[in-house]
C-alpha atoms as a PDB file:
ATOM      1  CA  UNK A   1       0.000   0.000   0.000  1.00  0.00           C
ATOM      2  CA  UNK A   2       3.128   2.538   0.546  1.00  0.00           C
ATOM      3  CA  UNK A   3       4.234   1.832  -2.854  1.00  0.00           C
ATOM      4  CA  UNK A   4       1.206   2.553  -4.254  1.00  0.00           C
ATOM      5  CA  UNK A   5       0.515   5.432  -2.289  1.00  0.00           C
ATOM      6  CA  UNK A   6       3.886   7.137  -3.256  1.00  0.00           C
ATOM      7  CA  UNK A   7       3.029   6.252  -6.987  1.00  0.00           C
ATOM      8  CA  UNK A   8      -0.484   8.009  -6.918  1.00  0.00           C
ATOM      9  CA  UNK A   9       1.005  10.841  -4.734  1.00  0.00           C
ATOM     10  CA  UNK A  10       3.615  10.811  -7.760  1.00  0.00           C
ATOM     11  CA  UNK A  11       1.150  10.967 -10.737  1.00  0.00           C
ATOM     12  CA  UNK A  12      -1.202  13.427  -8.845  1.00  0.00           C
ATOM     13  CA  UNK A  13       1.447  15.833  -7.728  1.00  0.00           C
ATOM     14  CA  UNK A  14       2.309  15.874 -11.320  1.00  0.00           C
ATOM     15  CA  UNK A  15      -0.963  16.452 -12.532  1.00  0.00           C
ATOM     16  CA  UNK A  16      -1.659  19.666 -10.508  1.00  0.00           C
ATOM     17  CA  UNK A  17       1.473  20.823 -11.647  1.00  0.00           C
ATOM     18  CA  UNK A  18       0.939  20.406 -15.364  1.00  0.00           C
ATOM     19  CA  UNK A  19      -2.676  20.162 -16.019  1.00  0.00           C
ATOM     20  CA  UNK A  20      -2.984  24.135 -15.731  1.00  0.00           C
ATOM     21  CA  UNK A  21      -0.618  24.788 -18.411  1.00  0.00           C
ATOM     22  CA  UNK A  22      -2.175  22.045 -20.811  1.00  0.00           C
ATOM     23  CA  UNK A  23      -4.239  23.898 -23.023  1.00  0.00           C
ATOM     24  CA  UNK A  24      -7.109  22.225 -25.789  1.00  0.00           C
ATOM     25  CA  UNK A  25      -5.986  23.706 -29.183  1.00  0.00           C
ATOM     26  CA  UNK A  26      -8.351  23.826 -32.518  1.00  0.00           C
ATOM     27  CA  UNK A  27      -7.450  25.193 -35.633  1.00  0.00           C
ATOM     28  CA  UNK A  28      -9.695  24.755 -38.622  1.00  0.00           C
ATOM     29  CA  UNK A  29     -11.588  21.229 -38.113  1.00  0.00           C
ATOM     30  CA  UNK A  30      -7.977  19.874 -36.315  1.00  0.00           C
ATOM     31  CA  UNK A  31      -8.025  19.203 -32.578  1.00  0.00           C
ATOM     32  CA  UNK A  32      -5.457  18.605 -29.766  1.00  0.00           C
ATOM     33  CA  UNK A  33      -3.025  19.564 -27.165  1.00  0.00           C
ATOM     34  CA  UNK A  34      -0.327  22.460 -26.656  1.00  0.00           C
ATOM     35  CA  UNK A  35       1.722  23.302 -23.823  1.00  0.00           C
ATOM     36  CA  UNK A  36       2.648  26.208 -22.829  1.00  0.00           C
ATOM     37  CA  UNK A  37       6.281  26.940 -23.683  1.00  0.00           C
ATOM     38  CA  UNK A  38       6.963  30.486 -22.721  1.00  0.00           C
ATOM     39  CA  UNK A  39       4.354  33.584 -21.772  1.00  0.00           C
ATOM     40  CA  UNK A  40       1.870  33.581 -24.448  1.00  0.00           C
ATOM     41  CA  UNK A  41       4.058  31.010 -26.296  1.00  0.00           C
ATOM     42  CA  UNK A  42       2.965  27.806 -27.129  1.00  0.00           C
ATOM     43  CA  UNK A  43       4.466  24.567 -28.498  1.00  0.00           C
ATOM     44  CA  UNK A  44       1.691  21.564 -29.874  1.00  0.00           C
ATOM     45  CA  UNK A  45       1.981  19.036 -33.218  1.00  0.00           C
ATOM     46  CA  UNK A  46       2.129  20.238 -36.875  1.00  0.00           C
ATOM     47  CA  UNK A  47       0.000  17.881 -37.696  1.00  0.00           C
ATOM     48  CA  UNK A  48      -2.375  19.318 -35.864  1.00  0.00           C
ATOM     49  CA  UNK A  49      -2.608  22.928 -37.215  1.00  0.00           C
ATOM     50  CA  UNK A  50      -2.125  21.709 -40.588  1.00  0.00           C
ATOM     51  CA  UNK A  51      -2.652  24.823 -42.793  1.00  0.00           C
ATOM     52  CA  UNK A  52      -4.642  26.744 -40.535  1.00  0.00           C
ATOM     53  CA  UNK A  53      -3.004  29.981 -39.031  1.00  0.00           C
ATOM     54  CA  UNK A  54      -5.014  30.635 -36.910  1.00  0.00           C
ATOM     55  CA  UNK A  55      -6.994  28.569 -33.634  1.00  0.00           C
ATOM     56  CA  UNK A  56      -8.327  28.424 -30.248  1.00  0.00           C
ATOM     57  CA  UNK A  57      -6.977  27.516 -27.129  1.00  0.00           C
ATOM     58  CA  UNK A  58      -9.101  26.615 -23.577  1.00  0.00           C
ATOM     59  CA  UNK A  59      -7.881  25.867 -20.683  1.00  0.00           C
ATOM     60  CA  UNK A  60      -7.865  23.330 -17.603  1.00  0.00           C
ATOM     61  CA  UNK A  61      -9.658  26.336 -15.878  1.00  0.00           C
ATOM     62  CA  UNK A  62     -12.122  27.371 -18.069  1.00  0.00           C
ATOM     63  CA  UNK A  63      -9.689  30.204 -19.391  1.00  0.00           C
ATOM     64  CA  UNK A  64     -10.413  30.667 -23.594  1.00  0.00           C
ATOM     65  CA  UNK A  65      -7.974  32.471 -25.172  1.00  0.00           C
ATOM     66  CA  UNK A  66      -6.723  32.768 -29.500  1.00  0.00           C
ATOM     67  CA  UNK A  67      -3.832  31.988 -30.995  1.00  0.00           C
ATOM     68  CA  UNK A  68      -1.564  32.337 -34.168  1.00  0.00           C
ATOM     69  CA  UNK A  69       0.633  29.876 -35.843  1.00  0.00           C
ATOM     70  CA  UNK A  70       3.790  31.605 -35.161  1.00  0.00           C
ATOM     71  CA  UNK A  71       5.660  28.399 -37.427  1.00  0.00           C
ATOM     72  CA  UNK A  72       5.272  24.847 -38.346  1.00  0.00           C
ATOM     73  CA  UNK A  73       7.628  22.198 -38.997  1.00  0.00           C
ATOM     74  CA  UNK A  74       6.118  19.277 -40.416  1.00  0.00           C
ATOM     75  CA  UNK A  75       9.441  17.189 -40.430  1.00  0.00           C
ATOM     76  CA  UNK A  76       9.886  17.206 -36.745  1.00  0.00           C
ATOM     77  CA  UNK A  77       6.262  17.432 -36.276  1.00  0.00           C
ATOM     78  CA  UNK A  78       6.445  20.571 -34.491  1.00  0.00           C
ATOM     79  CA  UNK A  79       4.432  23.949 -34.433  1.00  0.00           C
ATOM     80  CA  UNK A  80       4.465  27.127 -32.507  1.00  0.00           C
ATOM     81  CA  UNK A  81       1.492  29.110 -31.205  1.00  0.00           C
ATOM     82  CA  UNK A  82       1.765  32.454 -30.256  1.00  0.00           C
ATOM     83  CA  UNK A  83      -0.993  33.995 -28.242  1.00  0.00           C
ATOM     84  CA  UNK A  84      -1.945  37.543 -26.852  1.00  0.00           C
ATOM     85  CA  UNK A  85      -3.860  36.349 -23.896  1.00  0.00           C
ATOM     86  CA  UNK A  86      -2.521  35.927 -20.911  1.00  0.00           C
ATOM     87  CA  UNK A  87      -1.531  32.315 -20.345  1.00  0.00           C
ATOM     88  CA  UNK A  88      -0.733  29.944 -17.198  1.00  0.00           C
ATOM     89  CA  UNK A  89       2.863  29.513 -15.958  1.00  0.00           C
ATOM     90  CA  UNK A  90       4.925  28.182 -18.665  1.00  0.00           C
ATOM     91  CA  UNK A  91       6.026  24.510 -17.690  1.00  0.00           C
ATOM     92  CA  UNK A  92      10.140  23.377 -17.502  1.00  0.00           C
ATOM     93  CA  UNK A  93      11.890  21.648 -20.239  1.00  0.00           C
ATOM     94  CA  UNK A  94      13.559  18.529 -19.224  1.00  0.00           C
ATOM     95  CA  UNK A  95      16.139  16.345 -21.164  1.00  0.00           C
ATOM     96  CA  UNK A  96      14.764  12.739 -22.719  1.00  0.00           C
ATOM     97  CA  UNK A  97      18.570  11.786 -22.653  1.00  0.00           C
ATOM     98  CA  UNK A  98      18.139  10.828 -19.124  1.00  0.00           C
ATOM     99  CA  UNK A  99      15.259   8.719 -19.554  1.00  0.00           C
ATOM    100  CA  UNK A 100      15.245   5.081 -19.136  1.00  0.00           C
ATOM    101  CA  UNK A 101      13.009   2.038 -20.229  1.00  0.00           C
ATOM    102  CA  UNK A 102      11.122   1.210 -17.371  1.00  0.00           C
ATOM    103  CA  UNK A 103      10.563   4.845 -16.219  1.00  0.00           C
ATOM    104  CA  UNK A 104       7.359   6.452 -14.565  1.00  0.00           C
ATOM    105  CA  UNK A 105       6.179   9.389 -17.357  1.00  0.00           C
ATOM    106  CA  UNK A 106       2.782  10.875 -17.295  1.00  0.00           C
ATOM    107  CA  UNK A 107       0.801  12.213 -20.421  1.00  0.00           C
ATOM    108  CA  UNK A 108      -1.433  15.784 -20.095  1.00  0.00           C
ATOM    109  CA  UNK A 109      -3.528  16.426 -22.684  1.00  0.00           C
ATOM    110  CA  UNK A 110      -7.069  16.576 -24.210  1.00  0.00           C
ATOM    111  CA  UNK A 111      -7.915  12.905 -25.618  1.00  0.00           C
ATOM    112  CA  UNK A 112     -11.266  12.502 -27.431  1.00  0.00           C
ATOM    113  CA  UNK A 113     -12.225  16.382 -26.083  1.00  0.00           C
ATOM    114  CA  UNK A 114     -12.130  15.371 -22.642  1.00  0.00           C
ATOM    115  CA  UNK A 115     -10.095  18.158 -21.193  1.00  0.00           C
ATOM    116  CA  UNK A 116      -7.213  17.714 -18.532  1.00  0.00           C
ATOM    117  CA  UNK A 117      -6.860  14.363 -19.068  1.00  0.00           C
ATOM    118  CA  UNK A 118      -4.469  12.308 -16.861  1.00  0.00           C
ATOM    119  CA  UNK A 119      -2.610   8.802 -17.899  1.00  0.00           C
ATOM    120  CA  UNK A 120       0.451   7.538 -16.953  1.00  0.00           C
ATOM    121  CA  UNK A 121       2.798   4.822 -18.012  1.00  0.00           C
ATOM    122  CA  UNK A 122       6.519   3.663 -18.293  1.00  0.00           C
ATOM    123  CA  UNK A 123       9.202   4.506 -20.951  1.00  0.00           C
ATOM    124  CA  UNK A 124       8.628   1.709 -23.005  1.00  0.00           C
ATOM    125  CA  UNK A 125      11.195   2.083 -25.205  1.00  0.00           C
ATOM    126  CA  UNK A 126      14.035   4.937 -26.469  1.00  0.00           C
ATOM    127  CA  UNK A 127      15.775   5.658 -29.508  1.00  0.00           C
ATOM    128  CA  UNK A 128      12.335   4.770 -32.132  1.00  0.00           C
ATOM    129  CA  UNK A 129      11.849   6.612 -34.798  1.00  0.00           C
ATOM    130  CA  UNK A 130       9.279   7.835 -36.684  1.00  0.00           C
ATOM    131  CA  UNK A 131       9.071   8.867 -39.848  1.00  0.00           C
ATOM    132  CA  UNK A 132       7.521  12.005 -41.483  1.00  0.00           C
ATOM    133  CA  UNK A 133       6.803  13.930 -44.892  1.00  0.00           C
ATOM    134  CA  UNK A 134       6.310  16.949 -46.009  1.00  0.00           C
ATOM    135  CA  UNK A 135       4.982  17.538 -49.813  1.00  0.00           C
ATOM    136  CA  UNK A 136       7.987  15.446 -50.964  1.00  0.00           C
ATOM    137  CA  UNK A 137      10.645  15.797 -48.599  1.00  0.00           C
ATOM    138  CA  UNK A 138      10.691  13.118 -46.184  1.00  0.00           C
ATOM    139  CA  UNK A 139      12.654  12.552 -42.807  1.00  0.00           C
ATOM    140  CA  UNK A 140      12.725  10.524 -39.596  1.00  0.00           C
ATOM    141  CA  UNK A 141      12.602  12.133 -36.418  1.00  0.00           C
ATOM    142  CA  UNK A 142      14.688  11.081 -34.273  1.00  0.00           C
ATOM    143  CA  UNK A 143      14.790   9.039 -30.551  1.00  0.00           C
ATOM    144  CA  UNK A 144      11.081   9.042 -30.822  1.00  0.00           C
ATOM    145  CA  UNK A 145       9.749   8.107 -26.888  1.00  0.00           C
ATOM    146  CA  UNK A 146       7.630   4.862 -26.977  1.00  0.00           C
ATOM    147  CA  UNK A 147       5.431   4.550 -23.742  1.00  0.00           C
ATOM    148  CA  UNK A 148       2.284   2.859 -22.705  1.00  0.00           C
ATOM    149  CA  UNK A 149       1.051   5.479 -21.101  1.00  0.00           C
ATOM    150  CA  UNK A 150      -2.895   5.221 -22.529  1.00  0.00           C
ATOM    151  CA  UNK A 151      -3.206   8.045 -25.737  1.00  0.00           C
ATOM    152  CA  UNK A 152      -6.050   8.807 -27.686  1.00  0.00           C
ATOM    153  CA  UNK A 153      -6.762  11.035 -30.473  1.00  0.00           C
ATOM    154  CA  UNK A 154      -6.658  14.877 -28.820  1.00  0.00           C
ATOM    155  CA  UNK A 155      -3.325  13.793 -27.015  1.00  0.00           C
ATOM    156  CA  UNK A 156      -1.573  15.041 -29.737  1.00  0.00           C
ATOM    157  CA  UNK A 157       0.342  18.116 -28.922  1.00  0.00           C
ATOM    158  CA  UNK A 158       0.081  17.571 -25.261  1.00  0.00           C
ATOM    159  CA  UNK A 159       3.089  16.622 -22.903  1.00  0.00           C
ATOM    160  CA  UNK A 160       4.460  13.967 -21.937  1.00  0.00           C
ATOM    161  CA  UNK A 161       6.286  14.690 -18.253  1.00  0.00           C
ATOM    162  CA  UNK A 162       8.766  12.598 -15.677  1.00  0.00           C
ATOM    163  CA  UNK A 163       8.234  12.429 -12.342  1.00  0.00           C
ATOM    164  CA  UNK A 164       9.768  15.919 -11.440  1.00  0.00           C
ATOM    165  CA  UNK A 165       7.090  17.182 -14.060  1.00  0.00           C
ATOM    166  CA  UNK A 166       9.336  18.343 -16.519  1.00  0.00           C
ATOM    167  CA  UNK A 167       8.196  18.011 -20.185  1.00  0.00           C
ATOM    168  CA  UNK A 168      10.464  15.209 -21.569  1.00  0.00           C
ATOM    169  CA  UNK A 169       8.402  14.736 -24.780  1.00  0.00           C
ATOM    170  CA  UNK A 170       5.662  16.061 -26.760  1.00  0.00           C
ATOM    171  CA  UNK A 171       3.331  13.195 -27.562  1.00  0.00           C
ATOM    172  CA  UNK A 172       2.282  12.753 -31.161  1.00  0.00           C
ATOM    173  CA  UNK A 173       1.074   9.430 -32.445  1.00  0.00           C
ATOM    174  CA  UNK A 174      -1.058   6.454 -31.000  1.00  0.00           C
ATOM    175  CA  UNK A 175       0.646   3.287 -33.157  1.00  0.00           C
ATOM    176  CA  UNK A 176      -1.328   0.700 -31.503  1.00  0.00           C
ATOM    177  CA  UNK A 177      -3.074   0.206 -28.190  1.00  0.00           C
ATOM    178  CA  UNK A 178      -0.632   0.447 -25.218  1.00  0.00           C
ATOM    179  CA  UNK A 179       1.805   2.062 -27.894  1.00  0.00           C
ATOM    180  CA  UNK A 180       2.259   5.534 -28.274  1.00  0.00           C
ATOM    181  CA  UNK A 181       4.966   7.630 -28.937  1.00  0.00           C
ATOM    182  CA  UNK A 182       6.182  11.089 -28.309  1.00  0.00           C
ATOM    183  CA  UNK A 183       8.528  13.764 -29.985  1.00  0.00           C
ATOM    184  CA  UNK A 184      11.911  14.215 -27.725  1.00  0.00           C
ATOM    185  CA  UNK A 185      12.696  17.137 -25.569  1.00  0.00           C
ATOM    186  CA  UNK A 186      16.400  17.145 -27.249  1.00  0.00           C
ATOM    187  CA  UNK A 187      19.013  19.670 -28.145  1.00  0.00           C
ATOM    188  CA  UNK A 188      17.775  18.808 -31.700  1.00  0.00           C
ATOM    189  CA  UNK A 189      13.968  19.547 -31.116  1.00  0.00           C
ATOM    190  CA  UNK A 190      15.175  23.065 -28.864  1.00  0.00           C
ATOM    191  CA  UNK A 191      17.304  24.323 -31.998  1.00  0.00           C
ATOM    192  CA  UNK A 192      13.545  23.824 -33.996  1.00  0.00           C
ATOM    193  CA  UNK A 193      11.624  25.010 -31.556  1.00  0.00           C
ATOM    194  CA  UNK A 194      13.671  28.020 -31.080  1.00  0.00           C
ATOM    195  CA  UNK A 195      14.107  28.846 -35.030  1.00  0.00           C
ATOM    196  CA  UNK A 196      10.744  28.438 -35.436  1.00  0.00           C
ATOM    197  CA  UNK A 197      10.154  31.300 -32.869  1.00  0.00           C
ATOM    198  CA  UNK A 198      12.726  33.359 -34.252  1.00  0.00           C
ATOM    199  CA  UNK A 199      11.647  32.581 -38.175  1.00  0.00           C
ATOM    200  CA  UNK A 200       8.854  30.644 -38.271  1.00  0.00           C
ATOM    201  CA  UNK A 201      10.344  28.276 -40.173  1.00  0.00           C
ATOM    202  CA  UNK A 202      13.053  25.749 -39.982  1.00  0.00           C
ATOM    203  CA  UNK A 203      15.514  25.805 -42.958  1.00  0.00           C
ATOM    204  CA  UNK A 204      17.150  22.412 -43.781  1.00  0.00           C
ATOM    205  CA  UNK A 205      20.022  21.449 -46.057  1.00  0.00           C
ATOM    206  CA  UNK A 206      19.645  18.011 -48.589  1.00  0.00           C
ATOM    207  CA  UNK A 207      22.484  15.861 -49.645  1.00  0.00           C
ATOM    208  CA  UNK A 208      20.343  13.766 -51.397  1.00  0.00           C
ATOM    209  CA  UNK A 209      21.194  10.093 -49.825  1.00  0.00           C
ATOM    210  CA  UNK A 210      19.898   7.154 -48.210  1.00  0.00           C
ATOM    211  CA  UNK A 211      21.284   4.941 -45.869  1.00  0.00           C
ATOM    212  CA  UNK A 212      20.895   2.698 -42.475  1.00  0.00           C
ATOM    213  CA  UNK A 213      23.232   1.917 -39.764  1.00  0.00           C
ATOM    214  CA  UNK A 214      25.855  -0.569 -40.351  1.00  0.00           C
ATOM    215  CA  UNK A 215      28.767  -2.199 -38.419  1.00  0.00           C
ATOM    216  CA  UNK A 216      32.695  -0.761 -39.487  1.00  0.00           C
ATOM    217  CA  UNK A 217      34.986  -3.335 -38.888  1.00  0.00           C
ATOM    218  CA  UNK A 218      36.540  -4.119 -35.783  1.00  0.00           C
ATOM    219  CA  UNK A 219      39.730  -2.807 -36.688  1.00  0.00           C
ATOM    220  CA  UNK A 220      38.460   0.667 -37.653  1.00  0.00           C
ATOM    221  CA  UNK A 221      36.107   0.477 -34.867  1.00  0.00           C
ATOM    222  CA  UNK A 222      38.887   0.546 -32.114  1.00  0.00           C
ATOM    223  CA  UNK A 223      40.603   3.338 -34.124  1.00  0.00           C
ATOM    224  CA  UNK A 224      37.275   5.604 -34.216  1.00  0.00           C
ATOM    225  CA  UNK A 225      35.825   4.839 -30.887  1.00  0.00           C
ATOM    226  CA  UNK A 226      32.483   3.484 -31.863  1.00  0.00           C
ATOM    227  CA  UNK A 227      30.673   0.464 -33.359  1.00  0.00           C
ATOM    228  CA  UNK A 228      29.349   1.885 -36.517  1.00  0.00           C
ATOM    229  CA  UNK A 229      28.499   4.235 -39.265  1.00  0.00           C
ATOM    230  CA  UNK A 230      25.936   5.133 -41.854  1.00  0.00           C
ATOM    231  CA  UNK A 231      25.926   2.750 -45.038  1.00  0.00           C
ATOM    232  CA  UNK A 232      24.482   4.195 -48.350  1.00  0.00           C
ATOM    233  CA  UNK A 233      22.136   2.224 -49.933  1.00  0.00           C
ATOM    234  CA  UNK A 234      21.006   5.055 -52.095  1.00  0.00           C
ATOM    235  CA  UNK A 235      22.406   8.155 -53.787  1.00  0.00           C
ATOM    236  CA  UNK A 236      20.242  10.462 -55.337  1.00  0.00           C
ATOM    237  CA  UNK A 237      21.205  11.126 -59.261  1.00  0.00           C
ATOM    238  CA  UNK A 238      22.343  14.559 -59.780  1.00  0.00           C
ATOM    239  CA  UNK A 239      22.216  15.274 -55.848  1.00  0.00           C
ATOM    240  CA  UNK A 240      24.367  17.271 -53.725  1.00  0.00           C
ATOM    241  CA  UNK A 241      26.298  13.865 -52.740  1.00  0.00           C
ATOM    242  CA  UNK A 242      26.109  12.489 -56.228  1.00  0.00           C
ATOM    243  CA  UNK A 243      27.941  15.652 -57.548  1.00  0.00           C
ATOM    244  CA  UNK A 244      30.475  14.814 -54.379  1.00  0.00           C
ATOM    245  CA  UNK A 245      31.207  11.600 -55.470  1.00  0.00           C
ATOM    246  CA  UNK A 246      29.628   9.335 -53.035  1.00  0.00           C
ATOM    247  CA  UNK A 247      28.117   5.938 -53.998  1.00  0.00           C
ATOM    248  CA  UNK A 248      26.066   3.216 -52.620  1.00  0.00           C
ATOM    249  CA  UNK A 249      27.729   0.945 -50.381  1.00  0.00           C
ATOM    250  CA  UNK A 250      30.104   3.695 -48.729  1.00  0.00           C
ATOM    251  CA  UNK A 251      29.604   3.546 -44.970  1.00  0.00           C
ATOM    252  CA  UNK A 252      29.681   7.292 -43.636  1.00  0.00           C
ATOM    253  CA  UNK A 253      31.416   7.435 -40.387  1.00  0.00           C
ATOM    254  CA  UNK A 254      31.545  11.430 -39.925  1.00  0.00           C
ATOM    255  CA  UNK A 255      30.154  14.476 -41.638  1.00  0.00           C
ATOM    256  CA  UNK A 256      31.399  18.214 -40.694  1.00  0.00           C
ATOM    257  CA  UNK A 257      34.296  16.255 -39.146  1.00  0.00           C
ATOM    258  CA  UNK A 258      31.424  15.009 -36.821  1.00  0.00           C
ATOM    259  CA  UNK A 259      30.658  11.468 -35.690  1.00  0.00           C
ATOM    260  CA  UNK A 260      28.354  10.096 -37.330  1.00  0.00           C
ATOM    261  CA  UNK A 261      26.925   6.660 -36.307  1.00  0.00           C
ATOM    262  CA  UNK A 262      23.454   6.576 -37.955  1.00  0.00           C
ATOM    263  CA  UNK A 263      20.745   8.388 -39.949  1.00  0.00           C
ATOM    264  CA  UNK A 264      20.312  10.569 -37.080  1.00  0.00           C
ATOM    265  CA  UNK A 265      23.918  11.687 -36.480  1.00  0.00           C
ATOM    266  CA  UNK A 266      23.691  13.086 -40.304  1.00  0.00           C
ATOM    267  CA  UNK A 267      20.991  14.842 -39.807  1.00  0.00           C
ATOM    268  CA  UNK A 268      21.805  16.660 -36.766  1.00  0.00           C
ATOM    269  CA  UNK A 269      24.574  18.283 -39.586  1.00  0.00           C
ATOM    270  CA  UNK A 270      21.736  19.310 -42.299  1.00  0.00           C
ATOM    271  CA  UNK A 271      20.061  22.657 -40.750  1.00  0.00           C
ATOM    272  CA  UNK A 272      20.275  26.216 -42.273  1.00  0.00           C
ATOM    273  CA  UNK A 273      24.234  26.666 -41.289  1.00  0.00           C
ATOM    274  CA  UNK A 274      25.044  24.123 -43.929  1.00  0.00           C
ATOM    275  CA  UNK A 275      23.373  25.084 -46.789  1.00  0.00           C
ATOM    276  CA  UNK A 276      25.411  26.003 -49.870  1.00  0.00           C
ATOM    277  CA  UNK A 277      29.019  25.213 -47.089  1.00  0.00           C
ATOM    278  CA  UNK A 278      31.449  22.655 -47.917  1.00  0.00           C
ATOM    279  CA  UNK A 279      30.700  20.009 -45.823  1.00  0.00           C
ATOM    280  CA  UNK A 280      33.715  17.068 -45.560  1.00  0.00           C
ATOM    281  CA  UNK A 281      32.671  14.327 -45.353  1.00  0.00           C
ATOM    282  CA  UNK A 282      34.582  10.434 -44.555  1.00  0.00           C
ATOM    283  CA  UNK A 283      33.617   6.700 -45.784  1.00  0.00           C
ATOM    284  CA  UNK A 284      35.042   4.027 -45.471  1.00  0.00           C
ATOM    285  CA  UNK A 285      35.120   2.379 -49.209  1.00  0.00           C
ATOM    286  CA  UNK A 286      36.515  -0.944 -49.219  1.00  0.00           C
ATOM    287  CA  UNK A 287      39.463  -0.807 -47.005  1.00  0.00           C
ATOM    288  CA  UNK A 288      39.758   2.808 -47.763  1.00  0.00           C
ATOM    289  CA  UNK A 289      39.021   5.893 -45.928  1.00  0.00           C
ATOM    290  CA  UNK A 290      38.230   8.210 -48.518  1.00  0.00           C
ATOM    291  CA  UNK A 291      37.364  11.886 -47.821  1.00  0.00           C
ATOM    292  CA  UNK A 292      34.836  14.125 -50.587  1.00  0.00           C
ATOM    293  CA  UNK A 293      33.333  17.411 -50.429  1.00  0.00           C
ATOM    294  CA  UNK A 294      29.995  17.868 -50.523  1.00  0.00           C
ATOM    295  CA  UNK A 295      27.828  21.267 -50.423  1.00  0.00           C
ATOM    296  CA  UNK A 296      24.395  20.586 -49.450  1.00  0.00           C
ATOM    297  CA  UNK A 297      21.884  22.924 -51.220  1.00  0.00           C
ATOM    298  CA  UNK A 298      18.558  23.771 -49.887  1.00  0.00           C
ATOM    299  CA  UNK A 299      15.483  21.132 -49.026  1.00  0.00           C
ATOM    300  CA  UNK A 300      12.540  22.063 -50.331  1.00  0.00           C
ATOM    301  CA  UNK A 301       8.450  20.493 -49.686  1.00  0.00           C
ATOM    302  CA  UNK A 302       8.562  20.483 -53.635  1.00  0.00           C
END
């Protein structure tokens, strides 16, 4: 009885905390969840602005207020709200580096219109990822949180919080029952959040490549440090890295003289900065370490 005690003092100390600052967004037909980020700032999904630039936001209290689409970012599945209502306290960013499977995280949000709704769950799993388009740029974002933490349609948008109520994640998909998944509180996802307040947009560079993770052999393993790298399995004709030189069945192990280890640590690299730079980058190619230049251009939804 102690332990559960202490867990339901846990989730409910939580939920006071957070609930306030949980706001039900609509924009057009779309409905869901924001949080609030900063005063009159908001952060909720892309997906669930859509177009619209314009929405509605009520809170746990009864509190209505409006709001503008400030930016979205479809590929990260991000948007920002700005608002000149007065809004609850904002709520603290955490880290999802720190979590671990296994770990208590609770879910805020507005499921099926039900305002101020409660669950809570356990880190199911770390490091998913989920993947995204936008016209016909595509992308995966990156150490997607699993949990099983119950979410519903109207969750979207809505935090996702540790014990300590900081916002670890920002949920955005129901994959399955007892599956859901949530957008990382990262130093990836703060650089888009903030650019999108700054600019409303989030500007993106293209080499023009596919690829997965792959094992480097054990002998250039020990030299580098680390297990792996990224192997091409595609190269886009007449892209940035075509024009570069590189070819399917290279196995990228750093870009901007940067680790890189998967799909993830490449795009971490492709933001405004390197558009139109030369950007090194290594592969190992046969036996060969073999260094090209590439210079990313612009992505475009086109």
């Amino acid at each position: 009885m102690d332990e559960l005690d202490a867990y339901s003092r846990t989730v409910s100390t939580v939920a006071a905390a957070v609930g306030p600052s949980v706001a039900a967004v609509r924009a057009g037909r779309g409905s869901g969840s924001a949080v609030v980020l900063d005063h009159g700032v908001l952060v909720t999904n892309a997906h669930v602005v859509g177009g619209h630039r314009e929405g509605s936001v009520a809170y746990a209290d009864g509190t209505e207020g409006t709001v503008t689409v400030r930016g979205t970012d479809p590929l990260s599945d991000l948007a920002v709200l700005v608002s000149p209502d007065p809004t609850p306290p904002p709520l603290e960013l955490g880290d999802a580096a720190t979590l671990v499977v296994g770990q208590l995280v609770v879910a805020v949000g507005n499921p099926l219109g039900l305002a101020g709704s409660v669950t809570a769950g356990v880190v199911s799993g770390l490091g998913r990822a989920l993947p995204v388009r936008s016209g016909t740029a595509s992308r995966v974002v990156e150490d997607v949180i699993q949990t099983d933490a119950a979410l519903n349609p109207g969750n979207s948008g809505g935090a996702l919080v540790d014990a300590a109520g900081h916002v670890v994640g920002i949920n955005t998909a129901v994959a399955g029952v007892g599956l859901g998944l949530a957008v990382p509180i990262s130093a990836t996802t703060r650089r888009i959040l903030a650019t999108l307040r700054a600019e409303g947009r989030v500007r993106r560079a293209y080499l023009g490549l596919v690829g997965a993770p792959a094992p480097l052999p054990a002998d250039v393993a020990a030299r580098l440090g680390r297990p792996r790298g990224l192997r091409v399995a595609e190269v886009v004709a007449g892209s940035p890295a075509a024009r570069a030189g590189l070819r399917a069945g290279d196995l990228v192990v750093s870009a901007d003289r940067e680790p890189v280890t998967d799909a993830q640590g490449l795009q971490r690299r492709l933001f405004a900065s390197s558009i139109g730079r030369t950007m090194p980058v290594t592969v190992l190619r046969g036996e060969a370490m073999v260094d090209v230049l590439a210079v990313p251009t612009e992505l475009t939804d086109r």
